[in-house]
C-alpha atoms as a PDB file:
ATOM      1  CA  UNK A   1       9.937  29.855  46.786  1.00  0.00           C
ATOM      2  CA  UNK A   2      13.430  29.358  48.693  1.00  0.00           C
ATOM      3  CA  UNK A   3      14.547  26.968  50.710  1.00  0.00           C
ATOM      4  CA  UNK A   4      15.876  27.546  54.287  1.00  0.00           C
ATOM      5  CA  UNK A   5      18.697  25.475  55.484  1.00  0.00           C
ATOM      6  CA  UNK A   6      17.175  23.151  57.404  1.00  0.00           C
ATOM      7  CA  UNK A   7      15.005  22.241  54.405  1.00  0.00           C
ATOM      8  CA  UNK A   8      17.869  21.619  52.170  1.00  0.00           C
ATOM      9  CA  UNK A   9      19.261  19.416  55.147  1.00  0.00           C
ATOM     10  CA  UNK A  10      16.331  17.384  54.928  1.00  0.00           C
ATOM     11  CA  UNK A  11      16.067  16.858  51.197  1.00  0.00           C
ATOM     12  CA  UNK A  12      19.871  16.010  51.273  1.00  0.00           C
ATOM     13  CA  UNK A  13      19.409  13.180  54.089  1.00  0.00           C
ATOM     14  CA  UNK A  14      16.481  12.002  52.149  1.00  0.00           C
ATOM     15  CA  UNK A  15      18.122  11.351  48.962  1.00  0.00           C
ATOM     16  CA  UNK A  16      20.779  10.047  50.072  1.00  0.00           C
ATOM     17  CA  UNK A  17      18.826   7.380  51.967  1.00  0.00           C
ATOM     18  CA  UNK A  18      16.666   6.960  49.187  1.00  0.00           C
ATOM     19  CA  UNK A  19      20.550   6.222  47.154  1.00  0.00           C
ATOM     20  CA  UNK A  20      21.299   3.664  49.407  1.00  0.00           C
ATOM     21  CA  UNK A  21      18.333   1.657  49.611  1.00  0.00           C
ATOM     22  CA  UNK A  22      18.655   1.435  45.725  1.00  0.00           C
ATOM     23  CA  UNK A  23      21.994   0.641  45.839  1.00  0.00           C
ATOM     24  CA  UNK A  24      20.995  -2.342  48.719  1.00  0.00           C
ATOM     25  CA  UNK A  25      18.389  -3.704  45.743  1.00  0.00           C
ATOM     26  CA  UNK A  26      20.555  -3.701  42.811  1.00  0.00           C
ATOM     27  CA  UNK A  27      24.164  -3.733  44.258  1.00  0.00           C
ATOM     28  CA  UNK A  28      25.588  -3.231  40.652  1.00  0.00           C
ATOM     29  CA  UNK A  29      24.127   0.108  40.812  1.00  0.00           C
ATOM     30  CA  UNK A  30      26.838   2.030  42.858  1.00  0.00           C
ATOM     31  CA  UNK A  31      31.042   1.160  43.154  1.00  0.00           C
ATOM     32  CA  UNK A  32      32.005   0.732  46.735  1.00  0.00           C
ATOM     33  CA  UNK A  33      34.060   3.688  47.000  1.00  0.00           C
ATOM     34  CA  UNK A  34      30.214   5.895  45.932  1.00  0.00           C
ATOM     35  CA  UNK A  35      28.227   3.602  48.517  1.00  0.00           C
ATOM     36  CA  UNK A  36      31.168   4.252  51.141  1.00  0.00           C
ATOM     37  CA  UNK A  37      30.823   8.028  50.225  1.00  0.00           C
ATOM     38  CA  UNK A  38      27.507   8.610  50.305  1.00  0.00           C
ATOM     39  CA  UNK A  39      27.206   6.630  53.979  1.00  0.00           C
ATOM     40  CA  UNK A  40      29.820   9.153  55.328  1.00  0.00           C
ATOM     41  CA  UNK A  41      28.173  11.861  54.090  1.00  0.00           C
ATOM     42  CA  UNK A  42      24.978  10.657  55.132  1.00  0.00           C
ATOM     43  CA  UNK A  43      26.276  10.481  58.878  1.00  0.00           C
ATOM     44  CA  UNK A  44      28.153  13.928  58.919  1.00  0.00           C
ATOM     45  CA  UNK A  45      24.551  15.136  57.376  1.00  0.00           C
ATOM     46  CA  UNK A  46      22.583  13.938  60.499  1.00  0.00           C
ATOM     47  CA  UNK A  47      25.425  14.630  62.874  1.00  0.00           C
ATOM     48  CA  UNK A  48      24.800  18.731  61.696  1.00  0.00           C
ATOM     49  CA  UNK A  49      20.784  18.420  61.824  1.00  0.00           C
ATOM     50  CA  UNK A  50      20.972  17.098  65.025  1.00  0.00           C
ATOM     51  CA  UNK A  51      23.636  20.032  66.153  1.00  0.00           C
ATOM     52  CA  UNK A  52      20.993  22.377  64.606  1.00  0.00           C
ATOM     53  CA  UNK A  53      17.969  20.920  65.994  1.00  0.00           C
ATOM     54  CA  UNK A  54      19.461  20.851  69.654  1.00  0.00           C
ATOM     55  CA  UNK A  55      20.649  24.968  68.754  1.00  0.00           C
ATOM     56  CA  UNK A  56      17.003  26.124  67.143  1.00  0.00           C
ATOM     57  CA  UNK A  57      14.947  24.331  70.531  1.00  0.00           C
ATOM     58  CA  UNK A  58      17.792  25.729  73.038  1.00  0.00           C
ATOM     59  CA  UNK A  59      19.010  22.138  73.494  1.00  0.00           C
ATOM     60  CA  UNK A  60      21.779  21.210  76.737  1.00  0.00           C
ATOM     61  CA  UNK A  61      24.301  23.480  76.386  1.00  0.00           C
ATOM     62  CA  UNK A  62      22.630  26.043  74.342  1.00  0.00           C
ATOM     63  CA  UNK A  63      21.531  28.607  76.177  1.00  0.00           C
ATOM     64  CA  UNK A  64      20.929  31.400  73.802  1.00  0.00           C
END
């Protein structure tokens, strides 16, 4: 079974999520610099689902 893109998107966002809440239970879990990385990932993540969502539903814009 593969995986389309979108899919992967999702599974990414959710893990990272699920990283952070961990790290905001046991703060000894992650350095800064991780918990900083993973938060800007985790926003340029959902910045490009949302830029896909708005292309696959023909979104303002996106007339294609």
């Amino acid at each position: 079974m593969r995986l389309n893109e979108t899919e992967l998107l999702a599974k990414r966002i959710k893990r990272l999520k699920e990283a952070i809440k961990a790290s905001d239970d046991n703060p000894f879990l992650y350095e800064t610099e991780e918990l900083i990385f993973m938060k800007r990932s985790l926003s340029k993540l959902l910045t490009v689902q949302t830029q896909a969502r708005q292309i696959q539903n023909g979104g303002f814009g996106y007339d294609v």
